[in-house]
N, C-alpha and C. Protein backbone atom coordinates (compact mmCIF):
# COMPACT_ATOMS: atom_id res chain seq x y z
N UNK A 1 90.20 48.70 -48.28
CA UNK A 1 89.01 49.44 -47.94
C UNK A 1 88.19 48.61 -46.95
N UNK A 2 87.79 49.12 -45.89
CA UNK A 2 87.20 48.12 -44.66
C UNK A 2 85.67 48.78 -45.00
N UNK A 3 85.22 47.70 -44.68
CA UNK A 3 83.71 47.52 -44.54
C UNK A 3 82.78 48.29 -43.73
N UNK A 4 81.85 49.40 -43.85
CA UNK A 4 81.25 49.74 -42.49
C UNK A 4 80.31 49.40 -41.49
N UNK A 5 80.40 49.13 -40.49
CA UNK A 5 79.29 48.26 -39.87
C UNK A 5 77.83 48.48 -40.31
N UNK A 6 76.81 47.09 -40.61
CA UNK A 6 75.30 47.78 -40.69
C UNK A 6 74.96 47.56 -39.79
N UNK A 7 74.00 48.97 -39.55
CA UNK A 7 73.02 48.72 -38.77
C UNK A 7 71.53 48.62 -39.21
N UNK A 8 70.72 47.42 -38.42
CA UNK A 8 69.46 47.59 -38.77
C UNK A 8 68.91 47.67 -37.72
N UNK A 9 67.18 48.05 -38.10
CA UNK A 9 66.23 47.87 -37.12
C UNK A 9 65.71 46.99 -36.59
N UNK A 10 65.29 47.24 -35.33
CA UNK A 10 64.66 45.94 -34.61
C UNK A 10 63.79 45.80 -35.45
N UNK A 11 62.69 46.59 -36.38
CA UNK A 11 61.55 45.77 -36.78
C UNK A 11 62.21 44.86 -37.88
N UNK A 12 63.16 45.34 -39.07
CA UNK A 12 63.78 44.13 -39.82
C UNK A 12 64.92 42.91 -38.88
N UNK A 13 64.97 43.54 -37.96
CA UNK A 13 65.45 41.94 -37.29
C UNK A 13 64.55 41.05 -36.78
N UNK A 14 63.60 41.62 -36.61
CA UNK A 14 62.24 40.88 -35.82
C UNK A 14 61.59 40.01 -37.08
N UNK A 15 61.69 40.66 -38.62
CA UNK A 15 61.10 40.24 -39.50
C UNK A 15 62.00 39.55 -40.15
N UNK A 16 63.05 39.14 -40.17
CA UNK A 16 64.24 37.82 -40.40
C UNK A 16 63.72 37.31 -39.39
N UNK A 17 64.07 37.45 -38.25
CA UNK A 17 64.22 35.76 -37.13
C UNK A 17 62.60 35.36 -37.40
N UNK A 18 61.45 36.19 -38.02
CA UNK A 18 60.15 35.55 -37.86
C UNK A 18 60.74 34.38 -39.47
N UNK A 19 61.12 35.15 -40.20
CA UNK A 19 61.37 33.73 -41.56
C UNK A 19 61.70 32.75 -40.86
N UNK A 20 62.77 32.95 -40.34
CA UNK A 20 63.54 31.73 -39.61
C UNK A 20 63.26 31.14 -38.70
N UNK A 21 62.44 31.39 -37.98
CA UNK A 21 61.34 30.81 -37.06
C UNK A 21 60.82 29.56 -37.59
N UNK A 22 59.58 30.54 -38.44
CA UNK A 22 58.54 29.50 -39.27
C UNK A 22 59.00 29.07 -40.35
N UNK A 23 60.86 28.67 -40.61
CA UNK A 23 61.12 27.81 -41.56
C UNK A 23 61.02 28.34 -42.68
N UNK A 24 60.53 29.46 -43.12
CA UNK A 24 60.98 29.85 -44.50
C UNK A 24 62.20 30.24 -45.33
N UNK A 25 63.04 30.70 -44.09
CA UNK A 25 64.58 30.66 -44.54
C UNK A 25 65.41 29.69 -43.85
N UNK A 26 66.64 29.15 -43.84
CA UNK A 26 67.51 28.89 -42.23
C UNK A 26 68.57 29.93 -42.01
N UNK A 27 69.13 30.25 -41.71
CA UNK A 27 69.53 31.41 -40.92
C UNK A 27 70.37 31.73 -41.95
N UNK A 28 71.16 30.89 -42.48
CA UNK A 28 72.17 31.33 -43.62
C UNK A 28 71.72 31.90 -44.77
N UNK A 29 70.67 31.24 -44.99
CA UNK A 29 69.75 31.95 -46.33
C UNK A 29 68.89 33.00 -46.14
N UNK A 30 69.09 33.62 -44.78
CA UNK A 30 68.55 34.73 -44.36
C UNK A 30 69.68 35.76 -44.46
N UNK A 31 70.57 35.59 -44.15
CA UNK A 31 71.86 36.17 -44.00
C UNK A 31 72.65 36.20 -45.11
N UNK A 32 72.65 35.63 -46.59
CA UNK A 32 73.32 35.81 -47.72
C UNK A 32 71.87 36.72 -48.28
N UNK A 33 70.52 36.28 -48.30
CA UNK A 33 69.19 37.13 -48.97
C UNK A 33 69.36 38.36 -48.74
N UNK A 34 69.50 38.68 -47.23
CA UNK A 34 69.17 40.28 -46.97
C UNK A 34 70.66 40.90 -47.07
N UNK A 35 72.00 40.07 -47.06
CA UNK A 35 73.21 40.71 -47.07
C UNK A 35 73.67 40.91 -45.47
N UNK A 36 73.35 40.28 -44.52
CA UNK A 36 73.91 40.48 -43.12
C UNK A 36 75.45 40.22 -43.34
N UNK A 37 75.83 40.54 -42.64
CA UNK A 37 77.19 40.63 -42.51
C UNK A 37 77.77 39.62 -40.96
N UNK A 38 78.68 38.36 -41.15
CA UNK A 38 78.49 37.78 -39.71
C UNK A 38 78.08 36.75 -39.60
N UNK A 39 78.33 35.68 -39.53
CA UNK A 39 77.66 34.37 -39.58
C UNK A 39 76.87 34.03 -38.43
N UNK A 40 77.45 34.54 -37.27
CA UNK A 40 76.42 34.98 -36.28
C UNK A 40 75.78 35.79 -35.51
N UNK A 41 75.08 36.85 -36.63
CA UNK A 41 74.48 37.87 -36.37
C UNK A 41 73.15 37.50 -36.15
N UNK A 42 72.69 36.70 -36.98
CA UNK A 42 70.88 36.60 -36.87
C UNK A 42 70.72 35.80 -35.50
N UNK A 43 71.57 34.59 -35.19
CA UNK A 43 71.68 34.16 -34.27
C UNK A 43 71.68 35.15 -32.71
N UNK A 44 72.30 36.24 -32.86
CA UNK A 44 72.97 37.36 -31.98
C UNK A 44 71.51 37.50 -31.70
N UNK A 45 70.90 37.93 -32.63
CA UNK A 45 69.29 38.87 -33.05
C UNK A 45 68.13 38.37 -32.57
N UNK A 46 68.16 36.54 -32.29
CA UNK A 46 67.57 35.75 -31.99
C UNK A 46 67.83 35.38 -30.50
N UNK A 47 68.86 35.62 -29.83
CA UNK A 47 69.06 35.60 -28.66
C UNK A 47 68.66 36.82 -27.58
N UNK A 48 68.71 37.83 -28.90
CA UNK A 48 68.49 39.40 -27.72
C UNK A 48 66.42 39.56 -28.02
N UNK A 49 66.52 38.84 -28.89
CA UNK A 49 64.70 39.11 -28.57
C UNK A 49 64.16 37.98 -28.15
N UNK A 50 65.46 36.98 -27.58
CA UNK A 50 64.48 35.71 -26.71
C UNK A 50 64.20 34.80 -27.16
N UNK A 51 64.81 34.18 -28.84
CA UNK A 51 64.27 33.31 -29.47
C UNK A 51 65.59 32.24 -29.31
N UNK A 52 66.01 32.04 -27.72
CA UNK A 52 66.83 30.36 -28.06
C UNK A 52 66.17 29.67 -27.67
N UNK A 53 67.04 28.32 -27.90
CA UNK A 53 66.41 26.86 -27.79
C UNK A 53 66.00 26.72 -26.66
N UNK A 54 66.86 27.43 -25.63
CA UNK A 54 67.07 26.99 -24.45
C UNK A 54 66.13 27.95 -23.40
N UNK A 55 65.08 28.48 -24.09
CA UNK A 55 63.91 29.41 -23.40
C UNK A 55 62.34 28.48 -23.67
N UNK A 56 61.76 28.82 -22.28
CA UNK A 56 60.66 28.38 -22.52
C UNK A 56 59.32 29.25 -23.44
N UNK A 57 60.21 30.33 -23.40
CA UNK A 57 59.22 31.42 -24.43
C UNK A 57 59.23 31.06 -25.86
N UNK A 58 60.35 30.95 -26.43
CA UNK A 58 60.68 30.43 -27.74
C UNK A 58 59.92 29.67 -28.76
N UNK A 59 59.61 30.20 -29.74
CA UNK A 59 58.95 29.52 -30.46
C UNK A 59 60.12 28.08 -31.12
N UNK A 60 59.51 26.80 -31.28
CA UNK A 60 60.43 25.60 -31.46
C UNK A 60 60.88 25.99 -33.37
N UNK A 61 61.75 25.97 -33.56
CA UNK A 61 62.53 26.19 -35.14
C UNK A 61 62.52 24.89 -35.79
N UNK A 62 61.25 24.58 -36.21
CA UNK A 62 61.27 23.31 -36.87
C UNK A 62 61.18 24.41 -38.49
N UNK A 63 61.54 23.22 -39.38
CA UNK A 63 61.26 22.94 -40.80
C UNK A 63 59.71 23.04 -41.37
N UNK A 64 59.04 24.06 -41.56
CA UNK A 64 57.94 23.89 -42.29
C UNK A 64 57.71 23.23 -42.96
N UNK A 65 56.73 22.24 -42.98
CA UNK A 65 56.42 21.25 -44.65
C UNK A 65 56.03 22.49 -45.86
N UNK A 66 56.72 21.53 -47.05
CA UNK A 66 56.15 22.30 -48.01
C UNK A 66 54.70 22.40 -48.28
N UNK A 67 54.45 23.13 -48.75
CA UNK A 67 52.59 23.33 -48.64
C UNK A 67 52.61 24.04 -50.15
N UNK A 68 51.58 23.94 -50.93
CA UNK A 68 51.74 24.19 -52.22
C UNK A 68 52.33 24.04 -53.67
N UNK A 69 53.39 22.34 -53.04
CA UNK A 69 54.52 21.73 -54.05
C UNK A 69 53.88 21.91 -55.34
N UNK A 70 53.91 22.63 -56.07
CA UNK A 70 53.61 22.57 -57.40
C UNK A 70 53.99 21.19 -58.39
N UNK A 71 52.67 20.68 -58.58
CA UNK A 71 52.77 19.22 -59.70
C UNK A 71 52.67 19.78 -61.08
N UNK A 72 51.98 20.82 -61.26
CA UNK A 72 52.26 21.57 -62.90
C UNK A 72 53.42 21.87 -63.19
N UNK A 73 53.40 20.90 -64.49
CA UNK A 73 55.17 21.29 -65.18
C UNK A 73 55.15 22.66 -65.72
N UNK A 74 54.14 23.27 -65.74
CA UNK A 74 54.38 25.20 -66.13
C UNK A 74 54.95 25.77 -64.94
N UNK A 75 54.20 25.45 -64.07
CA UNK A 75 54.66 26.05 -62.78
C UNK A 75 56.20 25.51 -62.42
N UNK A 76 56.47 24.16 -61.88
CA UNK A 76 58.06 23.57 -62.03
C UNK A 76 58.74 24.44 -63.35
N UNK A 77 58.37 24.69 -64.52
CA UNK A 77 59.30 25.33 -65.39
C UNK A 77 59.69 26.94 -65.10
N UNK A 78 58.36 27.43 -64.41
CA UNK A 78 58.38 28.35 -64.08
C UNK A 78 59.47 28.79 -63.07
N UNK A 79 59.65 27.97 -61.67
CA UNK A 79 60.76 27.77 -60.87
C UNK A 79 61.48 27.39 -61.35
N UNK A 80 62.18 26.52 -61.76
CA UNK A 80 63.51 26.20 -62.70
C UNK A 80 63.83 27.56 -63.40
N UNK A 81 62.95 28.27 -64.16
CA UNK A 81 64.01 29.53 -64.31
C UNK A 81 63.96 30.70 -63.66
N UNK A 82 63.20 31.01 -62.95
CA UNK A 82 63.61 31.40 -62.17
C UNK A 82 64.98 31.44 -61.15
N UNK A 83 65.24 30.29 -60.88
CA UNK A 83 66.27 29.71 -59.98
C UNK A 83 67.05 29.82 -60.68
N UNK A 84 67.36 29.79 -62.02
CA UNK A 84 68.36 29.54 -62.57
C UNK A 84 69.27 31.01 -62.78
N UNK A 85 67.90 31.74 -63.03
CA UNK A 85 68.07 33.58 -63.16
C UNK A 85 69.07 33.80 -61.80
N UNK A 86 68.63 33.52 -60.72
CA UNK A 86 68.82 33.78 -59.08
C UNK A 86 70.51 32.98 -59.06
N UNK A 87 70.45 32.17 -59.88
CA UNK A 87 71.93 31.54 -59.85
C UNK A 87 73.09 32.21 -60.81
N UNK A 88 72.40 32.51 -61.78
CA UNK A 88 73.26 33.46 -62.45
C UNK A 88 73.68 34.45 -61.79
N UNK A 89 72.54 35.38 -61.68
CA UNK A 89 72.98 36.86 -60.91
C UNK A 89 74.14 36.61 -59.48
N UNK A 90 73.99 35.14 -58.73
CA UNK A 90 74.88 35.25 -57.80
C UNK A 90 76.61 34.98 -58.35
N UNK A 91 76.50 33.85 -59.72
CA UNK A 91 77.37 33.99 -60.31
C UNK A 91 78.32 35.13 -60.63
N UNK A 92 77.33 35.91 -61.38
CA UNK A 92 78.00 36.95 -62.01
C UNK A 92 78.48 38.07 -61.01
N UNK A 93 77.74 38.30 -59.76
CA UNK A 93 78.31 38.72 -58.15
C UNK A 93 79.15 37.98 -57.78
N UNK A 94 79.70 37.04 -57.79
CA UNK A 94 81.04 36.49 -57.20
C UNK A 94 82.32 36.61 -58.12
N UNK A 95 81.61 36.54 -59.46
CA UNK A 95 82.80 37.25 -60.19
C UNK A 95 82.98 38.39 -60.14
N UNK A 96 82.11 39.27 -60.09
CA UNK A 96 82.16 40.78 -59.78
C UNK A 96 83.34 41.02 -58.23
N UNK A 97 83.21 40.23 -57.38
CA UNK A 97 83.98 40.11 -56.30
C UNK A 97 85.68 40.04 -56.60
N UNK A 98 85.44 38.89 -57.44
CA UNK A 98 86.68 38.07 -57.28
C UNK A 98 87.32 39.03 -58.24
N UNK A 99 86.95 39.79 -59.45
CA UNK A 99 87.97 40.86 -60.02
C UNK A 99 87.88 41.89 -59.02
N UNK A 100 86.97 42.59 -58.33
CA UNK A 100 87.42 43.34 -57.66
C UNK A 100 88.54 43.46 -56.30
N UNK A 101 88.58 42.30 -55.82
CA UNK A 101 89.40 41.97 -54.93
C UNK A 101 90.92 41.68 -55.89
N UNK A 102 91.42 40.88 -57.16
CA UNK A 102 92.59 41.12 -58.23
C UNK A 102 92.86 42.55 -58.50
N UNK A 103 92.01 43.31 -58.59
CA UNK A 103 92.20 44.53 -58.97
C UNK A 103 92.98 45.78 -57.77
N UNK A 104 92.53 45.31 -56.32
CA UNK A 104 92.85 45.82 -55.40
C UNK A 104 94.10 44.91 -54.97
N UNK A 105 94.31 43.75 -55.05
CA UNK A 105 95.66 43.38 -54.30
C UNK A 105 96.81 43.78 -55.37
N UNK A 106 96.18 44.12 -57.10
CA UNK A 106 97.47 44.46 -57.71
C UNK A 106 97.66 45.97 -57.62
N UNK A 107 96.55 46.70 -57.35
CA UNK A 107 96.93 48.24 -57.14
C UNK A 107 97.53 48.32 -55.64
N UNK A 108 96.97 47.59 -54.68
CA UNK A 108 97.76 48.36 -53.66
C UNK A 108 98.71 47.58 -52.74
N UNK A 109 98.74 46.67 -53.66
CA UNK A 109 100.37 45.37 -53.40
C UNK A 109 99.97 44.61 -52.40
N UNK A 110 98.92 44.30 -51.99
CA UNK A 110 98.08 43.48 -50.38
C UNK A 110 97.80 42.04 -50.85
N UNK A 111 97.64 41.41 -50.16
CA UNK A 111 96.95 39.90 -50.39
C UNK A 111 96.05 40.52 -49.50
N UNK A 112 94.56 40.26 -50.08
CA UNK A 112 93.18 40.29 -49.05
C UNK A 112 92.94 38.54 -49.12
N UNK A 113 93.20 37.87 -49.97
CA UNK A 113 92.42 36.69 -49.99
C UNK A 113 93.10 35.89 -48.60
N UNK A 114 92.67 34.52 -48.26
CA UNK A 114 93.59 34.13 -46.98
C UNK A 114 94.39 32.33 -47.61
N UNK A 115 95.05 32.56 -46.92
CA UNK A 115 95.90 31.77 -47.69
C UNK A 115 95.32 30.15 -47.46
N UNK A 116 95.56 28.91 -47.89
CA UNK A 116 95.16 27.87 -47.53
C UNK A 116 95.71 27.38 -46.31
N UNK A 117 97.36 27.67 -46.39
CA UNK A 117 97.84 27.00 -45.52
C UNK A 117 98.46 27.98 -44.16
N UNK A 118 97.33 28.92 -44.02
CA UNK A 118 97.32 29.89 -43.06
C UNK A 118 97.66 28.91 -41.84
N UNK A 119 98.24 29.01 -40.86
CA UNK A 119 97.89 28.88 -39.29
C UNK A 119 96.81 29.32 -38.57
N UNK A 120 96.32 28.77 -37.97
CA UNK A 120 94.79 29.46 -37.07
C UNK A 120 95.23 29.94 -36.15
């Protein structure tokens, strides 16, 4: 079963490359969060509205400092599970994957996975 292309809007592409701009995501964690498809799509997204390195328009893609580090251990406990919730659920989505992909190479006799010792 092949994948269908997404499409989004310029205003949600405009509102990723702004995370990634001002450092709140880096591009990858923009791109597994919202589900892009493409390792260099946001990049793509960032070039067609003018945001490379190599423009003098460009805003510079530094690392935001953290601002608000929480020193309360309620609050730190609070993030810790949180995160931990956010780690599960991706868990339990990659297993969700990985049987569904067993389930499809034994019904329809395919290897989807790629092999290790593929040739490039």
């Amino acid at each position: 079963m092949q994948k269908r292309p997404q499409y989004f809007s310029d205003s949600f592409k405009l509102g990723v490359i702004q995370r990634v701009v001002t450092g709140e995501m880096t591009k990858e964690q923009a791109r597994i969060h919202y589900d892009i498809g493409g390792s260099s799509a946001i990049l793509n997204w960032m070039r067609k509205f003018g945001y490379t390195c190599d423009s003098p328009d460009s805003k510079p893609m530094e690392k935001k400092p953290l601002k608000d580090h929480p020193s309360d251990p309620s609050e730190l406990k609070k993030q810790l599970t949180h995160t931990q919730k956010l780690l599960e659920r991706e868990q339990l989505r990659s297993e969700f994957y990985q049987t569904m992909i067993d389930i499809a190479e034994r019904e329809l006799g395919i290897s989807i996975r790629k092999k290790s010792d593929t040739k490039l």
